[in-house]
PDB file of N, CA and C in Angstrom:
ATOM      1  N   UNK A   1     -12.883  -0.855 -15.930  1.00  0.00           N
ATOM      2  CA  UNK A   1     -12.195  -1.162 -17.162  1.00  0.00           C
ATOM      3  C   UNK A   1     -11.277  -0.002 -17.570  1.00  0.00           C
ATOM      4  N   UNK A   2     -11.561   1.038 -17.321  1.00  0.00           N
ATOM      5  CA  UNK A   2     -10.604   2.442 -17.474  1.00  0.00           C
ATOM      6  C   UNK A   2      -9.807   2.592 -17.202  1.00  0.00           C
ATOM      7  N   UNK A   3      -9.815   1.935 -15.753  1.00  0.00           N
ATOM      8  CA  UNK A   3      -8.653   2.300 -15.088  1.00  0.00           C
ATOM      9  C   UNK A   3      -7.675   1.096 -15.340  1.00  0.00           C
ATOM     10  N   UNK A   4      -7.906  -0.123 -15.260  1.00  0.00           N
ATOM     11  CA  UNK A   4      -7.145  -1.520 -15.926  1.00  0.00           C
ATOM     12  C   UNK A   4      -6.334  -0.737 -17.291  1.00  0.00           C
ATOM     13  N   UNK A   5      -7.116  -0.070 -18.065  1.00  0.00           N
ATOM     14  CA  UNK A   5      -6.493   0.222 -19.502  1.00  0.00           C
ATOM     15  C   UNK A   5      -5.652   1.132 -18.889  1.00  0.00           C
ATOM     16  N   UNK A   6      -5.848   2.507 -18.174  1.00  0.00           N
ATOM     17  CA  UNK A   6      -5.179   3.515 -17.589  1.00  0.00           C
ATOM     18  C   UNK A   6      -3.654   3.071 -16.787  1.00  0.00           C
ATOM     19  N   UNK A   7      -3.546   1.733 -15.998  1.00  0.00           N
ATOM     20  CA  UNK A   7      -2.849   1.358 -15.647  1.00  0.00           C
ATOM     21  C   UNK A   7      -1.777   0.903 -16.476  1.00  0.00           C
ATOM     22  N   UNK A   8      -2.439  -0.323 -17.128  1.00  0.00           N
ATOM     23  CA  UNK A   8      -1.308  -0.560 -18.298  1.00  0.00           C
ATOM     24  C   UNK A   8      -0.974   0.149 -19.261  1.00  0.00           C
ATOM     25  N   UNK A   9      -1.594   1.086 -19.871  1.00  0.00           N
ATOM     26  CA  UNK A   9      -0.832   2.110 -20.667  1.00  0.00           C
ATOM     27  C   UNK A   9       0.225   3.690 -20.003  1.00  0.00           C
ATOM     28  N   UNK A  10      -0.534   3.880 -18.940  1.00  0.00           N
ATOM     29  CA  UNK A  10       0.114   4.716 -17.871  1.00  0.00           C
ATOM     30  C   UNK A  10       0.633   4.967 -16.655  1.00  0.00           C
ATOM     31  N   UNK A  11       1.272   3.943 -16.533  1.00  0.00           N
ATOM     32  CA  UNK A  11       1.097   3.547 -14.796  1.00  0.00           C
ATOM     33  C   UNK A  11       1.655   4.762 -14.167  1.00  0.00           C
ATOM     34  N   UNK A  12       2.626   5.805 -14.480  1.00  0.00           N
ATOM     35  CA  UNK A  12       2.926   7.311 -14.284  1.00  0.00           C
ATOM     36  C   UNK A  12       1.496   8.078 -13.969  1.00  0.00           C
ATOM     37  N   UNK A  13       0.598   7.768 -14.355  1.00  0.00           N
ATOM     38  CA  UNK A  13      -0.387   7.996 -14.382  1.00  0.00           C
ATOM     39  C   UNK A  13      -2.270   7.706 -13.366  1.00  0.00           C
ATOM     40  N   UNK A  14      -1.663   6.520 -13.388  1.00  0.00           N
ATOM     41  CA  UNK A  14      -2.372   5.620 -12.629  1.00  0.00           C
ATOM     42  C   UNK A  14      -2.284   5.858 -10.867  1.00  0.00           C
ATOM     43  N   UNK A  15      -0.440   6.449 -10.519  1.00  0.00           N
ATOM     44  CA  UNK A  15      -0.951   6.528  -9.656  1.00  0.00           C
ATOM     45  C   UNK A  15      -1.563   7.365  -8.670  1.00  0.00           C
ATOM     46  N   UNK A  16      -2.156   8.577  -9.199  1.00  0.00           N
ATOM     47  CA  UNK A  16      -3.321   9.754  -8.440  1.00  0.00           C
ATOM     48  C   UNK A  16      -4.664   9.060  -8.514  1.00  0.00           C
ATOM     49  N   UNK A  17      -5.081   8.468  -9.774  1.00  0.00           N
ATOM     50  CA  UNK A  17      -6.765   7.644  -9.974  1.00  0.00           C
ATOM     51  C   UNK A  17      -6.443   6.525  -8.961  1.00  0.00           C
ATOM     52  N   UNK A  18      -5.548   6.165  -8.440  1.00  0.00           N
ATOM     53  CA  UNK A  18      -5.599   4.410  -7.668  1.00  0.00           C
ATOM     54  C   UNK A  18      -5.655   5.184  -6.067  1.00  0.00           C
ATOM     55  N   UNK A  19      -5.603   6.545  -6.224  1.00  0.00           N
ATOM     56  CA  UNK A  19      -5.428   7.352  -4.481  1.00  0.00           C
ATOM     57  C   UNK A  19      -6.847   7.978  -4.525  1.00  0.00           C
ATOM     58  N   UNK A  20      -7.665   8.175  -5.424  1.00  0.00           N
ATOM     59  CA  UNK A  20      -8.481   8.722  -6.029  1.00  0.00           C
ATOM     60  C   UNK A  20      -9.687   7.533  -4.910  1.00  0.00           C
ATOM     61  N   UNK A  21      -9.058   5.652  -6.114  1.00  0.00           N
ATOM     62  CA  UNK A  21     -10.371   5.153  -5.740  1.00  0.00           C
ATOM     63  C   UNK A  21      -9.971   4.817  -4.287  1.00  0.00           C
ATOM     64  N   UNK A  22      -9.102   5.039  -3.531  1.00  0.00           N
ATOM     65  CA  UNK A  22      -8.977   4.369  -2.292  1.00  0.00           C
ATOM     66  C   UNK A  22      -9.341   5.066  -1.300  1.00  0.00           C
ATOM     67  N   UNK A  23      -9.860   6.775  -1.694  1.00  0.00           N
ATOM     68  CA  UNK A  23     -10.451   6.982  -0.755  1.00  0.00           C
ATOM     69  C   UNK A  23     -12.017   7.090  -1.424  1.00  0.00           C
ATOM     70  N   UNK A  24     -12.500   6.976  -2.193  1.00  0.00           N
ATOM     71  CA  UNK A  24     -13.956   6.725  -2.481  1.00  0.00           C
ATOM     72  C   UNK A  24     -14.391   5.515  -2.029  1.00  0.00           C
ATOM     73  N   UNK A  25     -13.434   4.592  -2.085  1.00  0.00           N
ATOM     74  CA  UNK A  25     -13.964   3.114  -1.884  1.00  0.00           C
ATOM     75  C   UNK A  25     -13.523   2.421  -0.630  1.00  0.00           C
ATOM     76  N   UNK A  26     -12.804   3.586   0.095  1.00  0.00           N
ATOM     77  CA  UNK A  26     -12.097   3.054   1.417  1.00  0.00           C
ATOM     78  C   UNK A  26     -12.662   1.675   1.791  1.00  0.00           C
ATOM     79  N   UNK A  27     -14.258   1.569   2.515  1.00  0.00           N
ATOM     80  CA  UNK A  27     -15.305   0.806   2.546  1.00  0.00           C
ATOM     81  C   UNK A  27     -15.933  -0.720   2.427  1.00  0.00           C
ATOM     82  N   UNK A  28     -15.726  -0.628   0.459  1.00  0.00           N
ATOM     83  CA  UNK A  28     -15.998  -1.310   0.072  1.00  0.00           C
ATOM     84  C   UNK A  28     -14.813  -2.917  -0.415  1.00  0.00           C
ATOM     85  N   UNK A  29     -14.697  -2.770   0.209  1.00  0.00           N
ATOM     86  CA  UNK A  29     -13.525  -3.972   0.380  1.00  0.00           C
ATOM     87  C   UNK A  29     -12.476  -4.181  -0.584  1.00  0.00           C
ATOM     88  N   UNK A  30     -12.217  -2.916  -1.784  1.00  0.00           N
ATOM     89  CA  UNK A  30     -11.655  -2.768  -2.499  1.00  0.00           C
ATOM     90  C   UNK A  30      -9.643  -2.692  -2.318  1.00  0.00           C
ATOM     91  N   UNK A  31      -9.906  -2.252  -0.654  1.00  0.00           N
ATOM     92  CA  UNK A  31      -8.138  -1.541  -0.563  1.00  0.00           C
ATOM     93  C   UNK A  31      -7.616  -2.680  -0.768  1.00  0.00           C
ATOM     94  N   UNK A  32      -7.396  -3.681  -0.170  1.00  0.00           N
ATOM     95  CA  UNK A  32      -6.223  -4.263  -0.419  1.00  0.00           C
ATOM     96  C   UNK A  32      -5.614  -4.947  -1.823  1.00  0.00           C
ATOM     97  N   UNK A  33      -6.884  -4.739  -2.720  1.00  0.00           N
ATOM     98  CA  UNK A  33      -6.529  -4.873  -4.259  1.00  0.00           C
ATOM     99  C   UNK A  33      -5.866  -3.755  -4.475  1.00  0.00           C
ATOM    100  N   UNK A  34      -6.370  -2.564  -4.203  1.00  0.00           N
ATOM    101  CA  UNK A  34      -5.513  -1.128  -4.610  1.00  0.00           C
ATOM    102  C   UNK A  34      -4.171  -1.259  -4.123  1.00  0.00           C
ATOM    103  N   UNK A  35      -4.045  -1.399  -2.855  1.00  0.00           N
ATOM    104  CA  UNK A  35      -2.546  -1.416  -2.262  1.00  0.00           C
ATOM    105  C   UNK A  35      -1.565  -1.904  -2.767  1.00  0.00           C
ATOM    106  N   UNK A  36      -2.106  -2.968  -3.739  1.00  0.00           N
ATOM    107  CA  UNK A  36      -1.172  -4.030  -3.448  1.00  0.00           C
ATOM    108  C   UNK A  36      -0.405  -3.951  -4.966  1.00  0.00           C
ATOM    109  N   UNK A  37      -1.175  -3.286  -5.499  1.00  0.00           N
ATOM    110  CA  UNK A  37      -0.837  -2.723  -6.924  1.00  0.00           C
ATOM    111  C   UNK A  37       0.484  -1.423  -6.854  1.00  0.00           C
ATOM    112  N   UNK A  38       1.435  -2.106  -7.812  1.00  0.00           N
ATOM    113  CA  UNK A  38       2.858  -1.550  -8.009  1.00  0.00           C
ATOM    114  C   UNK A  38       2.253   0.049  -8.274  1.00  0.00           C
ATOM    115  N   UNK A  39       1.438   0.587  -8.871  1.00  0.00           N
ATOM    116  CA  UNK A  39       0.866   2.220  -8.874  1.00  0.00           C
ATOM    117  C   UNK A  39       0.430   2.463  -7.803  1.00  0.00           C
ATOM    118  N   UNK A  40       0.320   1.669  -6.621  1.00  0.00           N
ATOM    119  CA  UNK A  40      -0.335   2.048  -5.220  1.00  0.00           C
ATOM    120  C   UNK A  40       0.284   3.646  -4.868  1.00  0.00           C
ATOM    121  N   UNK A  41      -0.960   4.728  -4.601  1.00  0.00           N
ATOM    122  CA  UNK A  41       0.069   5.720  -3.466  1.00  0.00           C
ATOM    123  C   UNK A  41       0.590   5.585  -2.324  1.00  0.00           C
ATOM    124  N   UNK A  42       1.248   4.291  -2.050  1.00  0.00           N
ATOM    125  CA  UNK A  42       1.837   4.160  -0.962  1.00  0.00           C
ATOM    126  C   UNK A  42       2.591   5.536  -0.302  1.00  0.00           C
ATOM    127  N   UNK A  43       3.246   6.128  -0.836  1.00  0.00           N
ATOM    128  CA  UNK A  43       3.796   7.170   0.012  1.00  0.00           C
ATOM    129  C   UNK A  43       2.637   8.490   0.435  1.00  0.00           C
ATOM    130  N   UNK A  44       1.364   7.992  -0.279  1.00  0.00           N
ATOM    131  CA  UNK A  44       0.128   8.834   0.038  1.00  0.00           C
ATOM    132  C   UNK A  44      -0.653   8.748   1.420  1.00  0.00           C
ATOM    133  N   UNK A  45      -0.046   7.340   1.470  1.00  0.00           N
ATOM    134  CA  UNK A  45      -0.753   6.357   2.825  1.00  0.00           C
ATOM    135  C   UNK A  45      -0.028   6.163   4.322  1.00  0.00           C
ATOM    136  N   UNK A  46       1.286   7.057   3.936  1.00  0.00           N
ATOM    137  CA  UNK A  46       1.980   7.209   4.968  1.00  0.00           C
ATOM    138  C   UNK A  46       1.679   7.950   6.290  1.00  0.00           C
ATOM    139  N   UNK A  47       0.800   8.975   5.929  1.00  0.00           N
ATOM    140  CA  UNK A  47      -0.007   9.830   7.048  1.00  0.00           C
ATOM    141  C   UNK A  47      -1.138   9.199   7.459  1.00  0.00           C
ATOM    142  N   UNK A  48      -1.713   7.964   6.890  1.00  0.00           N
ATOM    143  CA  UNK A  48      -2.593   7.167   7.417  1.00  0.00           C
ATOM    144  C   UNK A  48      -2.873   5.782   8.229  1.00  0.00           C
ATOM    145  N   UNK A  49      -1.065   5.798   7.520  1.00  0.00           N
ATOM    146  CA  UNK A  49      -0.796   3.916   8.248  1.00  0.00           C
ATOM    147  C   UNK A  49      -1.296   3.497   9.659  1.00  0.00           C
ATOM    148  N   UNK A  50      -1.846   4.495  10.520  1.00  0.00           N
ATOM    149  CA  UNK A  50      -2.217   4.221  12.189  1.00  0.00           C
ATOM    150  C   UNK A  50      -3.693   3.819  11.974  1.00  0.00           C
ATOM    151  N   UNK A  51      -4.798   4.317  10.712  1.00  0.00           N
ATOM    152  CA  UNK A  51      -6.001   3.883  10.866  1.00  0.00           C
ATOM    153  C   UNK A  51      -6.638   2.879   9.931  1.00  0.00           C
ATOM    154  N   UNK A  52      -5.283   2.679   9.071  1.00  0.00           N
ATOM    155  CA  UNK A  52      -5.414   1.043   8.297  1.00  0.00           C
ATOM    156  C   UNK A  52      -5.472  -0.086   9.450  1.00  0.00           C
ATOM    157  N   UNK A  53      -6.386  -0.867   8.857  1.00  0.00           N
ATOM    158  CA  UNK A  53      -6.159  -2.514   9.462  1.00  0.00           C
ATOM    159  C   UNK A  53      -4.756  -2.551   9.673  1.00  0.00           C
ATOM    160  N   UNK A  54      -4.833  -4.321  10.260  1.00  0.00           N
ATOM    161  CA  UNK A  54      -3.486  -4.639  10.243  1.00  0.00           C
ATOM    162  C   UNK A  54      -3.484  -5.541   8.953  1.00  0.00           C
ATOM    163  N   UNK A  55      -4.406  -5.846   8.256  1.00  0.00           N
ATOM    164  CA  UNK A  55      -3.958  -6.914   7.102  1.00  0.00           C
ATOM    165  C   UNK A  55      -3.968  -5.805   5.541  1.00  0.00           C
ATOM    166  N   UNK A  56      -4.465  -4.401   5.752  1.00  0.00           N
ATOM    167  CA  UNK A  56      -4.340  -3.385   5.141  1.00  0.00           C
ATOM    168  C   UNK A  56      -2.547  -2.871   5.504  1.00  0.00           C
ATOM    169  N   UNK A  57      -2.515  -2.800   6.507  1.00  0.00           N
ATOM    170  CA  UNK A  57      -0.693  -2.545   6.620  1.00  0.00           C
ATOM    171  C   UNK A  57       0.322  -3.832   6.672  1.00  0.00           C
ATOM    172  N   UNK A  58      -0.315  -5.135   6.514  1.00  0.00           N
ATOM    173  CA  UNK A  58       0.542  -6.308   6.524  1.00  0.00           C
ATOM    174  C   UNK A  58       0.499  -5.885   4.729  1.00  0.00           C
ATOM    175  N   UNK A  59      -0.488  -5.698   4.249  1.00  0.00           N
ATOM    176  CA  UNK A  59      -0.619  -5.361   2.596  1.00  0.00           C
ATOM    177  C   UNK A  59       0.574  -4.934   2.286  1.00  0.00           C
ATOM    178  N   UNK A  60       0.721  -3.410   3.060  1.00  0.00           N
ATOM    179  CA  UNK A  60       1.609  -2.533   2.148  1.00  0.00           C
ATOM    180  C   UNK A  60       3.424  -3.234   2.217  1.00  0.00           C
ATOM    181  N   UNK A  61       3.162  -3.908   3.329  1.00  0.00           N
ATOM    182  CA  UNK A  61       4.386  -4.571   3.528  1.00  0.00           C
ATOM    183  C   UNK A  61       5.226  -5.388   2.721  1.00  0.00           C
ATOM    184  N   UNK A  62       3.830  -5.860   1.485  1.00  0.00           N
ATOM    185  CA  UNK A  62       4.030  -6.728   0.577  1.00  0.00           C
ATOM    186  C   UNK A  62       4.572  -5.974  -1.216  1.00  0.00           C
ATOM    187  N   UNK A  63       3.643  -4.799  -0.927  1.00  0.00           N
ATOM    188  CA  UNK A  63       4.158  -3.983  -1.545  1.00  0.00           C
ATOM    189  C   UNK A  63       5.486  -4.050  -2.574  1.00  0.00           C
ATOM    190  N   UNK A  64       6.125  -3.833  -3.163  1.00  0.00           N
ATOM    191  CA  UNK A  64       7.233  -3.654  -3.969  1.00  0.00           C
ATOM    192  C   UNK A  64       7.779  -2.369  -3.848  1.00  0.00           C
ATOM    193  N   UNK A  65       6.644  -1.306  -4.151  1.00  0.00           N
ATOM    194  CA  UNK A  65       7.035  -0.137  -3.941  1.00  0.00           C
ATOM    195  C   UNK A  65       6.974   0.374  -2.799  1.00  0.00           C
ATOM    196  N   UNK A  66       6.664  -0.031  -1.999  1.00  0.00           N
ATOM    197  CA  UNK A  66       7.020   0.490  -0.684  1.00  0.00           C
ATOM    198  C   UNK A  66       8.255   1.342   0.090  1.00  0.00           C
ATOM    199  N   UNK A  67       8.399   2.004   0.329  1.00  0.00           N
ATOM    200  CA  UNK A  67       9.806   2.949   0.574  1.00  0.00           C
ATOM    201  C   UNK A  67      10.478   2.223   1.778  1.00  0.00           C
ATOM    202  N   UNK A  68      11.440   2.492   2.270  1.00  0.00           N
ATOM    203  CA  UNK A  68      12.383   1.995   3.298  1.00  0.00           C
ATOM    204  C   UNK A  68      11.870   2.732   4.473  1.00  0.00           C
ATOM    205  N   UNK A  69      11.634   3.924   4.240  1.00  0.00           N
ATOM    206  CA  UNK A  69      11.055   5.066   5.406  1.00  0.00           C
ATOM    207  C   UNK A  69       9.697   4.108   5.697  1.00  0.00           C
ATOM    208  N   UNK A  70       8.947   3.895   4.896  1.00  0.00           N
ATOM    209  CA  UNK A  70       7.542   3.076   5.616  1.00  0.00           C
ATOM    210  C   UNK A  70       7.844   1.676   6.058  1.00  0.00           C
ATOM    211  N   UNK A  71       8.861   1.142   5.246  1.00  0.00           N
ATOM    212  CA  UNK A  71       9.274  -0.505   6.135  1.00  0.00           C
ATOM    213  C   UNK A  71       9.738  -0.480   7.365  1.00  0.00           C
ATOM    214  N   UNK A  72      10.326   0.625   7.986  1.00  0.00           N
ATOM    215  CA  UNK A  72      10.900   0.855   8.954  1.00  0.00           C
ATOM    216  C   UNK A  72       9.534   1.538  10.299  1.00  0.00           C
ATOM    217  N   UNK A  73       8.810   1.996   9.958  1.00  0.00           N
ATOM    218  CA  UNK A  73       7.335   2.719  10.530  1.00  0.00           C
ATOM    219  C   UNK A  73       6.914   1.093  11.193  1.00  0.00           C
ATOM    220  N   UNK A  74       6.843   0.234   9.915  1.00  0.00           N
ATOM    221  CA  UNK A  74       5.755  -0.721   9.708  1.00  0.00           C
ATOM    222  C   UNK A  74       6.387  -1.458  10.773  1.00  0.00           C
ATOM    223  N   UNK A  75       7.913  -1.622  10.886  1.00  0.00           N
ATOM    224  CA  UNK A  75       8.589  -2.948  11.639  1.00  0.00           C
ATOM    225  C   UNK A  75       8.813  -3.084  12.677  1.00  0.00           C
ATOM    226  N   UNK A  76       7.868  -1.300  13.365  1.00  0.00           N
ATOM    227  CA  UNK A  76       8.094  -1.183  14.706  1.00  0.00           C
ATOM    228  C   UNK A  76       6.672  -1.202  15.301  1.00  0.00           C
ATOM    229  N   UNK A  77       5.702  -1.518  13.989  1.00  0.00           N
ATOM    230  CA  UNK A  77       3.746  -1.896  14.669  1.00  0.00           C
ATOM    231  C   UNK A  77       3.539  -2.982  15.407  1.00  0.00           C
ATOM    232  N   UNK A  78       2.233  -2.549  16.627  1.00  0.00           N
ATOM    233  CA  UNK A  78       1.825  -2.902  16.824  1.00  0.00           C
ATOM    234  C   UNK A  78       1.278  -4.397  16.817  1.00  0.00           C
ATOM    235  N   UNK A  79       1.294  -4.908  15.292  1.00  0.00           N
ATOM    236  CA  UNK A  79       0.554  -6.291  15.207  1.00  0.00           C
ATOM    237  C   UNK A  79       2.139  -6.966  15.025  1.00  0.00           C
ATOM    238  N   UNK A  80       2.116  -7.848  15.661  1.00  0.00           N
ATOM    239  CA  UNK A  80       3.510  -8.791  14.680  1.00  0.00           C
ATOM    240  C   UNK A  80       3.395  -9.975  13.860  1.00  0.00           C
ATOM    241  N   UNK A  81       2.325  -9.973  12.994  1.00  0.00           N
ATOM    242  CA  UNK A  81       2.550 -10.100  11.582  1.00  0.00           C
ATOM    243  C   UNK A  81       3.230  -8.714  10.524  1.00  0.00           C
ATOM    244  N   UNK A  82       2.389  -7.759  10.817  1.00  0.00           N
ATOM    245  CA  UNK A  82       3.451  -6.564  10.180  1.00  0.00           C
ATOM    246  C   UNK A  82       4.168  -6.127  10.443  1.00  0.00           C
ATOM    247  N   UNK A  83       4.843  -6.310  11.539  1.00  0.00           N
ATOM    248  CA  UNK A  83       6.232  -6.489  12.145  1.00  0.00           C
ATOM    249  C   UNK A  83       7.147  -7.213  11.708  1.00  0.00           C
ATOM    250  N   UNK A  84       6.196  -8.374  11.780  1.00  0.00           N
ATOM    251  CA  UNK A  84       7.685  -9.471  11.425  1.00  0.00           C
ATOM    252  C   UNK A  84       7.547  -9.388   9.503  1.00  0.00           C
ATOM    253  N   UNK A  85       6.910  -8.738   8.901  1.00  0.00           N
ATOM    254  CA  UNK A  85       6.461  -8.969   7.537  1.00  0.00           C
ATOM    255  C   UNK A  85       7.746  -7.362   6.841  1.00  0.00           C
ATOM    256  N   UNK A  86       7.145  -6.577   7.881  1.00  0.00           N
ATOM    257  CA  UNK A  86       8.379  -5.387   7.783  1.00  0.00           C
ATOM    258  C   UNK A  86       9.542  -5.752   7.604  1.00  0.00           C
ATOM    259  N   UNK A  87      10.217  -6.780   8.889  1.00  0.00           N
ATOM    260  CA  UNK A  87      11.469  -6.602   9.244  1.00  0.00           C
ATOM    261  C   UNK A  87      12.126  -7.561   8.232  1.00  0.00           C
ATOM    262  N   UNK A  88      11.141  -8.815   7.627  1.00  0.00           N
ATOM    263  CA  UNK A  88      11.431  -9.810   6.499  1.00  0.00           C
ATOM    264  C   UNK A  88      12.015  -8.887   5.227  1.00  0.00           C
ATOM    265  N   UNK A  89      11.075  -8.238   4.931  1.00  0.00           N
ATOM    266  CA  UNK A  89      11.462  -6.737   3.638  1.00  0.00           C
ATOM    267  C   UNK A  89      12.512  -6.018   3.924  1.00  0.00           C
ATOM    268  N   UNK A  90      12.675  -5.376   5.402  1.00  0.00           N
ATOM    269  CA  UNK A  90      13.854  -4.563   5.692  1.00  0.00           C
ATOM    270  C   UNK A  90      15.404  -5.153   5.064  1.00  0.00           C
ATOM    271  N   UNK A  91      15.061  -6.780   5.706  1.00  0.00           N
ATOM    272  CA  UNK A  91      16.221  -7.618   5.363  1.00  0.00           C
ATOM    273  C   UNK A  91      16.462  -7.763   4.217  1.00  0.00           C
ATOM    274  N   UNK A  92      15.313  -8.062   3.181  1.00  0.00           N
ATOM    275  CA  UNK A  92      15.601  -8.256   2.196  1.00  0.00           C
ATOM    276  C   UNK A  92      16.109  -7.077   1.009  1.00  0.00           C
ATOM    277  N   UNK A  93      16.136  -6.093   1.606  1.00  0.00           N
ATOM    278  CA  UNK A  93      16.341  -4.786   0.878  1.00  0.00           C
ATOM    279  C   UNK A  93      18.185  -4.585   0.634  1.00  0.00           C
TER     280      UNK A  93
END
């Protein structure tokens, strides 16, 4: 509930606690709710994108905030759903 309030009143804010729970909760089936959230540290997750899933990196693909530097990482993976999910975003950018 803290962090829901923390979000909507601070999302400047929100996003170190949302990098916070994603590695406490790596685990618990929580990431792809975190990710997918506009406060995501996506650019936190950039040194990690090789040991995310692929439906954890099809996630970030979906992203909003996602940078061009990681759509471009993403559109050259391995799986091609996040490939082709990359190169859909690339285009659309």
């Amino acid at each position: 509930m803290a962090l829901k309030h923390l979000i909507e009143r601070a999302l400047d804010r929100a996003e170190k606690h949302l990098l916070y729970y994603y590695e406490e909760m790596y685990n618990d089936g929580l990431l792809p709710l975190i990710i997918q959230h506009p406060a995501a540290p996506i650019s936190s997750l950039k040194k990690k994108l090789r040991l995310l899933s692929w439906m954890e990196r099809y996630t970030i693909t979906q992203n909003p905030k996602t940078s061009h530097e990681i759509l471009e990482i993403l559109a050259k993976d391995a799986n091609r759903v996040v490939r082709a999910a990359a190169l859909e975003r690339l285009g659309n950018i």
